[in-house]
Protein backbone atom coordinates (compact mmCIF):
# COMPACT_ATOMS: atom_id res chain seq x y z
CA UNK A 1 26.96 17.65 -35.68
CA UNK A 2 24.83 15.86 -37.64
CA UNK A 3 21.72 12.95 -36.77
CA UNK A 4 24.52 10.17 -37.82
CA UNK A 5 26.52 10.81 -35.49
CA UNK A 6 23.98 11.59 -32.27
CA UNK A 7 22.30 8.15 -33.03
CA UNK A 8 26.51 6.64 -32.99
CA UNK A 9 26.09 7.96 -28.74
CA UNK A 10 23.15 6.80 -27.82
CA UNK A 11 23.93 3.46 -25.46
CA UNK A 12 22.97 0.22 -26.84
CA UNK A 13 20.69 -1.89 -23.96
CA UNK A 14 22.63 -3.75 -22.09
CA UNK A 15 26.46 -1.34 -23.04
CA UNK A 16 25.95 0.68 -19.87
CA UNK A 17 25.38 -0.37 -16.21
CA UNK A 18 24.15 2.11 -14.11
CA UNK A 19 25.59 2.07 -10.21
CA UNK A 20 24.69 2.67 -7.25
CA UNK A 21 21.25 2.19 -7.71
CA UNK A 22 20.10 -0.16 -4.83
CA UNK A 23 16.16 0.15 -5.76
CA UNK A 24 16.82 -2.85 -8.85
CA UNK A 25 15.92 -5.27 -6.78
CA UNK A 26 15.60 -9.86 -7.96
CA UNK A 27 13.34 -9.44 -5.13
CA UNK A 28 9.59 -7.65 -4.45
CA UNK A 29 9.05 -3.99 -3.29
CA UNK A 30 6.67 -3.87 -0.17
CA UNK A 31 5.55 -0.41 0.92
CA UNK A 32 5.65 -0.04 4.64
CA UNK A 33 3.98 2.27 6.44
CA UNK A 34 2.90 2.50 10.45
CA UNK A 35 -0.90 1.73 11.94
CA UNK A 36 0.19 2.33 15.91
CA UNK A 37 3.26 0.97 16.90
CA UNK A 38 2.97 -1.75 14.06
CA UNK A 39 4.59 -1.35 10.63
CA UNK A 40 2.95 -3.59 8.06
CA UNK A 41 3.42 -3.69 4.38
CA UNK A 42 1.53 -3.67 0.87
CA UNK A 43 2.90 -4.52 -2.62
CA UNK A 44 4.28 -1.67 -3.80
CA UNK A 45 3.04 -2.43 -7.46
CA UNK A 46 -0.77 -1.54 -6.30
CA UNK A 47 0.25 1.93 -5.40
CA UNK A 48 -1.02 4.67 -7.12
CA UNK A 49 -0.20 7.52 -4.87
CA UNK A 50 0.14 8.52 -1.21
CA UNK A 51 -1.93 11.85 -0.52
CA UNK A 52 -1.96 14.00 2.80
CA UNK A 53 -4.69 13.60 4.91
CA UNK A 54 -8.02 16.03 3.46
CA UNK A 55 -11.01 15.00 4.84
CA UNK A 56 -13.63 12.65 2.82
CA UNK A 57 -17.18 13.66 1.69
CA UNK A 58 -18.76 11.19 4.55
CA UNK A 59 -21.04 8.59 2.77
CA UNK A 60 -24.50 7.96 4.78
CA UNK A 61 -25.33 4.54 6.61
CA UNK A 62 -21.74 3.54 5.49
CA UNK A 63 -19.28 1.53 7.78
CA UNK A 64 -17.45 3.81 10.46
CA UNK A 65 -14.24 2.78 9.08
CA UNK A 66 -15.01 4.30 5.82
CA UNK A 67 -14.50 7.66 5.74
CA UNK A 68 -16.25 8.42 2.62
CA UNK A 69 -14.94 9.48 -0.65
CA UNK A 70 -12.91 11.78 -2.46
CA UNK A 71 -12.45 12.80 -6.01
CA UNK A 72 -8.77 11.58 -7.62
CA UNK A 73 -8.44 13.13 -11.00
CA UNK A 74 -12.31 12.24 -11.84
CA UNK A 75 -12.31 9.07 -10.16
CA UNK A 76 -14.61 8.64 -7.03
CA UNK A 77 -12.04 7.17 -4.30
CA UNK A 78 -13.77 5.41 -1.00
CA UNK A 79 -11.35 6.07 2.05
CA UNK A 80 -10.92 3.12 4.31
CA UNK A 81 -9.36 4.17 7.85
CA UNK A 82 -7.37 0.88 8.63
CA UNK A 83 -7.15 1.63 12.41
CA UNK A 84 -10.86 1.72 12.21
CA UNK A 85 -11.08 -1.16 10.07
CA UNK A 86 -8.84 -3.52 12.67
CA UNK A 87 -9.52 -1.78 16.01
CA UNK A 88 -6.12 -0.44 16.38
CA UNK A 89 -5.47 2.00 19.36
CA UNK A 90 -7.27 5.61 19.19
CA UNK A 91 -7.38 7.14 15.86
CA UNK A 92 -5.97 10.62 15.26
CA UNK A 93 -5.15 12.56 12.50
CA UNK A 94 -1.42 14.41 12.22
CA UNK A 95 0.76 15.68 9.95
CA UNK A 96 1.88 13.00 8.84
CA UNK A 97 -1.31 10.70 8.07
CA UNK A 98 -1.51 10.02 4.45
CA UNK A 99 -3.42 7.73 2.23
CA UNK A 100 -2.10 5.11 0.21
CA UNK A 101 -4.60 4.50 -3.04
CA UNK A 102 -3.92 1.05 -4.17
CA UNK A 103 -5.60 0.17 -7.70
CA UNK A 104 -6.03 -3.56 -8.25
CA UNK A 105 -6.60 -4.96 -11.42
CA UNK A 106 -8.37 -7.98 -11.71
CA UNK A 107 -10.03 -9.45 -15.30
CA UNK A 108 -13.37 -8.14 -15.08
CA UNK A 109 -12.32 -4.81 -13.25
CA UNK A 110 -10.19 -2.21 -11.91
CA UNK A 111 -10.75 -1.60 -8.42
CA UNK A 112 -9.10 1.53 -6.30
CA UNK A 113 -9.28 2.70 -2.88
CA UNK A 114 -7.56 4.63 -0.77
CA UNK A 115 -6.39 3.26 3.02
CA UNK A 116 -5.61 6.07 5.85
CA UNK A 117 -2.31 5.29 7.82
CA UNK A 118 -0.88 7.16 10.45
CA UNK A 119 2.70 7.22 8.06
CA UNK A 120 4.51 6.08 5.12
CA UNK A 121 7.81 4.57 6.87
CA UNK A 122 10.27 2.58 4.07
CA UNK A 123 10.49 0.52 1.54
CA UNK A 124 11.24 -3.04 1.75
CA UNK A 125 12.99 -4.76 -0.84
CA UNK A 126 11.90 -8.50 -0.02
CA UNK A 127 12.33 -11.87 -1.43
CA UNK A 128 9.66 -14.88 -1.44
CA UNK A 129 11.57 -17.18 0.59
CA UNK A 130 11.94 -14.35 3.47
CA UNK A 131 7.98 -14.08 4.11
CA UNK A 132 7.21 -16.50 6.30
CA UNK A 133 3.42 -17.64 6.96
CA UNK A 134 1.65 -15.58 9.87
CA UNK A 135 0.78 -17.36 12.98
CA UNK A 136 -3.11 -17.92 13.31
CA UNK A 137 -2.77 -16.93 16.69
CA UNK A 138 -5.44 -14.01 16.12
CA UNK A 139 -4.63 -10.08 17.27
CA UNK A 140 -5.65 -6.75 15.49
CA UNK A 141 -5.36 -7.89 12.05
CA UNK A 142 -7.93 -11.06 10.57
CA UNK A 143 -5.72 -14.29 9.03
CA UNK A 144 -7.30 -13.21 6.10
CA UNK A 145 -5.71 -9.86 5.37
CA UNK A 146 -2.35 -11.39 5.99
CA UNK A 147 0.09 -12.42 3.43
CA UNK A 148 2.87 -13.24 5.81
CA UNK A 149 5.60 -11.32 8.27
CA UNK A 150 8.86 -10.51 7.34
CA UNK A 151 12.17 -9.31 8.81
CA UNK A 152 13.23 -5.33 8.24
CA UNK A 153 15.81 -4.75 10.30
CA UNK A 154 15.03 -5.36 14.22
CA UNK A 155 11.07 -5.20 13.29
CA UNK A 156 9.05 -7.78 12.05
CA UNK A 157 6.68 -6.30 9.44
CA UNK A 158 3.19 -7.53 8.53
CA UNK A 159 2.76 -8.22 4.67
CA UNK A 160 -0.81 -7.60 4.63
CA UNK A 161 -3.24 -8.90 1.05
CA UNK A 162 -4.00 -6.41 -0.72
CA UNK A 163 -6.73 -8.29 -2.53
CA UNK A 164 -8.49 -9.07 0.52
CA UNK A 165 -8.48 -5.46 1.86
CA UNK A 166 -10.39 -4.44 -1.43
CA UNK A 167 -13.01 -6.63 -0.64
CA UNK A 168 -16.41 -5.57 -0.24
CA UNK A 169 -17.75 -6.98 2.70
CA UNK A 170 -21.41 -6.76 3.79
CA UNK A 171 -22.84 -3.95 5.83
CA UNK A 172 -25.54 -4.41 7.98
CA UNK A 173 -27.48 -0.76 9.08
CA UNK A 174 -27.62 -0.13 12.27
């Protein structure tokens, strides 16, 4: 067989449909994943990986909901525990507690850290009009970390911002 003819077979874009793939989506991808009893939600673009749970080289004087740091492929990761971070319930560590790294990219800089959640659940396959505006009624989570709530199912799931969870916010030392 010669090149002429391999080139001939190769599908043209747009000659071949491929089915039963249900992850093409008109809509967004929202990673959801379980703090508690809650399931809440980040854009599943900012993902970078989800790791097991290895404990963090603790950073002095730093927040108590930061963990400390670990070392991704010669980047220097801060781990933010977001139980800690929004007071949610008694934090414990199982098998299956990962950590999300999200990398944002904004014009000045790239900025990625990695969140601890008690477990990776599903992934959402949303559209804009379905996230509706979350009540400023307060709870675990501030107004500012939320994007909106959306229905998955029989659960409502918190969209949280993930440009407002890789804020840096002051510390004060205790």
């Amino acid at each position: 067989m010669d090149i002429q003819m391999l080139a001939e077979e190769i599908p043209v874009e747009g000659e071949h449909s491929l089915e039963g793939i249900d992850f093409i989506t008109s809509g967004e991808q929202y990673l959801a994943f379980l703090l508690g009893e809650e399931q809440y939600a980040i854009d599943i673009l900012c993902v970078e990986e989800i790791r097991s749970w290895e404990n963090p080289t603790q950073i002095p004087n730093s927040p108590n909901y930061i963990k400390g740091v670990i070392n991704m492929r010669g980047i220097i990761v801060p781990i933010v525990d977001l139980r800690m971070k929004f007071n949610i319930g008694k934090v414990t560590y199982t098998d299956t507690t990962v950590v999300i790294v999200l990398t944002v990219e904004t014009t000045d800089k790239t900025r990625t850290i990695g969140f601890v959640v008690d477990a990776v659940s599903d992934v959402l396959n949303v559209d804009k009009s379905e996230i509706k505006p979350a009540p400023a009624f307060g709870g675990y989570v501030p107004q500012n970390y939320l994007e909106g709530l959306v229905n998955a199912g029989d659960n409502v799931v918190t969209i949280l911002n993930v440009k407002a969870l890789q804020a840096v916010e002051p510390h004060k030392l205790s």
